[in-house]
C-alpha atoms as a PDB file:
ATOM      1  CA  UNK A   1      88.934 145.815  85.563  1.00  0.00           C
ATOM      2  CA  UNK A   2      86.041 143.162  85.537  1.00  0.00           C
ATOM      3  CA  UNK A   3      85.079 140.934  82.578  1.00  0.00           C
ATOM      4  CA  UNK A   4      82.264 141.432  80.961  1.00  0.00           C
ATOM      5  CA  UNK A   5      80.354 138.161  79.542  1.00  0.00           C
ATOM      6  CA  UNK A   6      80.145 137.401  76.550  1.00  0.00           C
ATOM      7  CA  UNK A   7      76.230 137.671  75.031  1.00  0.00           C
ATOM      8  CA  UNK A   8      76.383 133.879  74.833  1.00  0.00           C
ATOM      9  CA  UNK A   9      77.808 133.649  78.189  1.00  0.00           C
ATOM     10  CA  UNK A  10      74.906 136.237  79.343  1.00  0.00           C
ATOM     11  CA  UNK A  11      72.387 134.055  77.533  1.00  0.00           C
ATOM     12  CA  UNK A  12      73.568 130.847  79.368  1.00  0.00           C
ATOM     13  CA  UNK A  13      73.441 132.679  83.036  1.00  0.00           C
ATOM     14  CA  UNK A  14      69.830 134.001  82.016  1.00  0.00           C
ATOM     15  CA  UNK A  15      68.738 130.323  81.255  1.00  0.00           C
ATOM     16  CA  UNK A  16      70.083 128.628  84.144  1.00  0.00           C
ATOM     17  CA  UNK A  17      68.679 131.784  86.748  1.00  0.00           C
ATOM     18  CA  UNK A  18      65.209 131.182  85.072  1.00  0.00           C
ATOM     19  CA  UNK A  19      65.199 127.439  85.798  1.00  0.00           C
ATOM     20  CA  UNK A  20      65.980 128.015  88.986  1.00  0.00           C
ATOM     21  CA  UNK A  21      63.161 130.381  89.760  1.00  0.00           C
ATOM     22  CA  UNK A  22      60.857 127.948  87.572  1.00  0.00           C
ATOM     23  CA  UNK A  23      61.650 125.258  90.221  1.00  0.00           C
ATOM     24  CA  UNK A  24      60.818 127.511  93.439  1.00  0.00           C
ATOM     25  CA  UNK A  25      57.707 128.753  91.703  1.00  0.00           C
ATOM     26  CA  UNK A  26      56.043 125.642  92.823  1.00  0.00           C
ATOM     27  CA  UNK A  27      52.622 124.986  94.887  1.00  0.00           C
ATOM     28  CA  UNK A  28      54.820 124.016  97.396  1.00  0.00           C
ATOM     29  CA  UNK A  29      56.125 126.873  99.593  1.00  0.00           C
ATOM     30  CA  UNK A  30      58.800 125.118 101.839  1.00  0.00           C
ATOM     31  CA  UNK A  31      62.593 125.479 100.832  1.00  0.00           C
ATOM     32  CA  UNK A  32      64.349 123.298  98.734  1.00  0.00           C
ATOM     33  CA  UNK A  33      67.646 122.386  99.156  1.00  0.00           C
ATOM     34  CA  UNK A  34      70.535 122.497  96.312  1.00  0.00           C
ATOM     35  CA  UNK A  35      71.226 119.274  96.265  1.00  0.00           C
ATOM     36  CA  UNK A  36      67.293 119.073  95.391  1.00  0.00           C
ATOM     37  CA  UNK A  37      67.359 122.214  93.052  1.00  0.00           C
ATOM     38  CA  UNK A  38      70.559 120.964  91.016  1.00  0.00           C
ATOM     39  CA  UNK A  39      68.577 116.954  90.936  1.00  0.00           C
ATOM     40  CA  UNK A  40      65.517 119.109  89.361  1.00  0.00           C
ATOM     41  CA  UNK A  41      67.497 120.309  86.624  1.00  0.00           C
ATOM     42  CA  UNK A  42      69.984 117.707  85.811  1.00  0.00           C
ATOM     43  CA  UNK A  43      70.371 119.271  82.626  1.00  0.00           C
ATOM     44  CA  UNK A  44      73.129 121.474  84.095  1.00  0.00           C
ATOM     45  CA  UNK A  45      75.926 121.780  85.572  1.00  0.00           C
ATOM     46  CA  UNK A  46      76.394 121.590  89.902  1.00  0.00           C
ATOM     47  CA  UNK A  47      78.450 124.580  89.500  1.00  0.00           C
ATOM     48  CA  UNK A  48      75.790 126.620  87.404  1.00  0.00           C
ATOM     49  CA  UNK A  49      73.281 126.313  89.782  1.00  0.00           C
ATOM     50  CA  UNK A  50      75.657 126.974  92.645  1.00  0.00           C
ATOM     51  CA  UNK A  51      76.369 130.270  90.794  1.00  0.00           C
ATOM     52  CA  UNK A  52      72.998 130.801  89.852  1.00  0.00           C
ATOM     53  CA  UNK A  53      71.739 130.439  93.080  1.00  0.00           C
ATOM     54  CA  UNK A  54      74.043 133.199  94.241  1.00  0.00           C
ATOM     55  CA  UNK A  55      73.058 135.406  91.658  1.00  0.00           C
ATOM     56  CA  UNK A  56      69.238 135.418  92.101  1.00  0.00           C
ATOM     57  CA  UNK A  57      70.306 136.160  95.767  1.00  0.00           C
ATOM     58  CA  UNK A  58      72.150 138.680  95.437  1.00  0.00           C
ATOM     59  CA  UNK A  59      69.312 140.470  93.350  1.00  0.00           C
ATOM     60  CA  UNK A  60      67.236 139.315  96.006  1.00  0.00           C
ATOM     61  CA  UNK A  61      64.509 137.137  94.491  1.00  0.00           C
ATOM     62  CA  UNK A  62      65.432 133.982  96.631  1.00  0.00           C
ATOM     63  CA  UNK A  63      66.477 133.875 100.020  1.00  0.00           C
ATOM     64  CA  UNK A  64      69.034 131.577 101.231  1.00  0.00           C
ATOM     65  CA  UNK A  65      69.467 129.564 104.950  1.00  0.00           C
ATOM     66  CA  UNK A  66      71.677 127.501 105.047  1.00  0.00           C
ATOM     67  CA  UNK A  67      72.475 125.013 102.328  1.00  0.00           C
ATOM     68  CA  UNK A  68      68.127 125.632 101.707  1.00  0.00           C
ATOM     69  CA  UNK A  69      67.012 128.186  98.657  1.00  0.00           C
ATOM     70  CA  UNK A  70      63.395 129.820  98.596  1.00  0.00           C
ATOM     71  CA  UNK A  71      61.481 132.580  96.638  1.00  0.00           C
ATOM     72  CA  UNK A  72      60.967 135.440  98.448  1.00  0.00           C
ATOM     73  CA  UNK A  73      57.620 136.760  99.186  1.00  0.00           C
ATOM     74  CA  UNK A  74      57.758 139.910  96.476  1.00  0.00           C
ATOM     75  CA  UNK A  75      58.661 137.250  93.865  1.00  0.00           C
ATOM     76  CA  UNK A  76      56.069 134.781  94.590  1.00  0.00           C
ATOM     77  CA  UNK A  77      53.524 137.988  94.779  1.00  0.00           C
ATOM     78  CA  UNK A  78      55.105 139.161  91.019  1.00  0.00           C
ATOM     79  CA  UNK A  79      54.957 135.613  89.265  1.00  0.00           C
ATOM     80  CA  UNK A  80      51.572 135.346  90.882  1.00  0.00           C
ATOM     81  CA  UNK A  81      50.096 138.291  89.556  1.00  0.00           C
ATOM     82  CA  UNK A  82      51.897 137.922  86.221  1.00  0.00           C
ATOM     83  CA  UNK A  83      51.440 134.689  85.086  1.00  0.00           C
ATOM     84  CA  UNK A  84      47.777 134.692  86.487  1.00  0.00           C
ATOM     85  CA  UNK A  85      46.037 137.628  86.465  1.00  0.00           C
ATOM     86  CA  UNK A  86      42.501 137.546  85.091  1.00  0.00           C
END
């Protein structure tokens, strides 16, 4: 039987996924790396964004190569057209 998280624990994983996207969102189009993505947001935990990372991957938002994270195109397209529609 799996664990469900606790609301706070839900909250916390919601926080750290949208910082993560908020960093790829970016002019720049070219991957960043973890080691880059987890210097961005100092704020948390190495482990958080290693988990995070996996998570918005395995919803398939960002795609992963190697030790490199990007958005995919679908996302960029979304964020584009949400946060800057006329």
């Amino acid at each position: 039987m799996q664990h469900e998280p606790t609301s706070q624990a839900a909250q916390d994983e919601e926080r750290v996924e949208w910082a993560i996207l908020e960093s790829l969102v970016g002019e720049e189009t070219s991957p960043w790396s973890e080691d880059e993505i987890a210097s961005e947001l100092n704020h948390i935990k190495r482990g958080d964004v290693t988990d995070g990372l996996a998570r918005v991957s395995g919803v398939g938002v960002v795609h992963r190569c190697g030790g490199f994270a990007f958005l995919t195109r679908a996302a960029r397209y979304t964020h584009k057209r949400t946060f800057y529609a006329g």
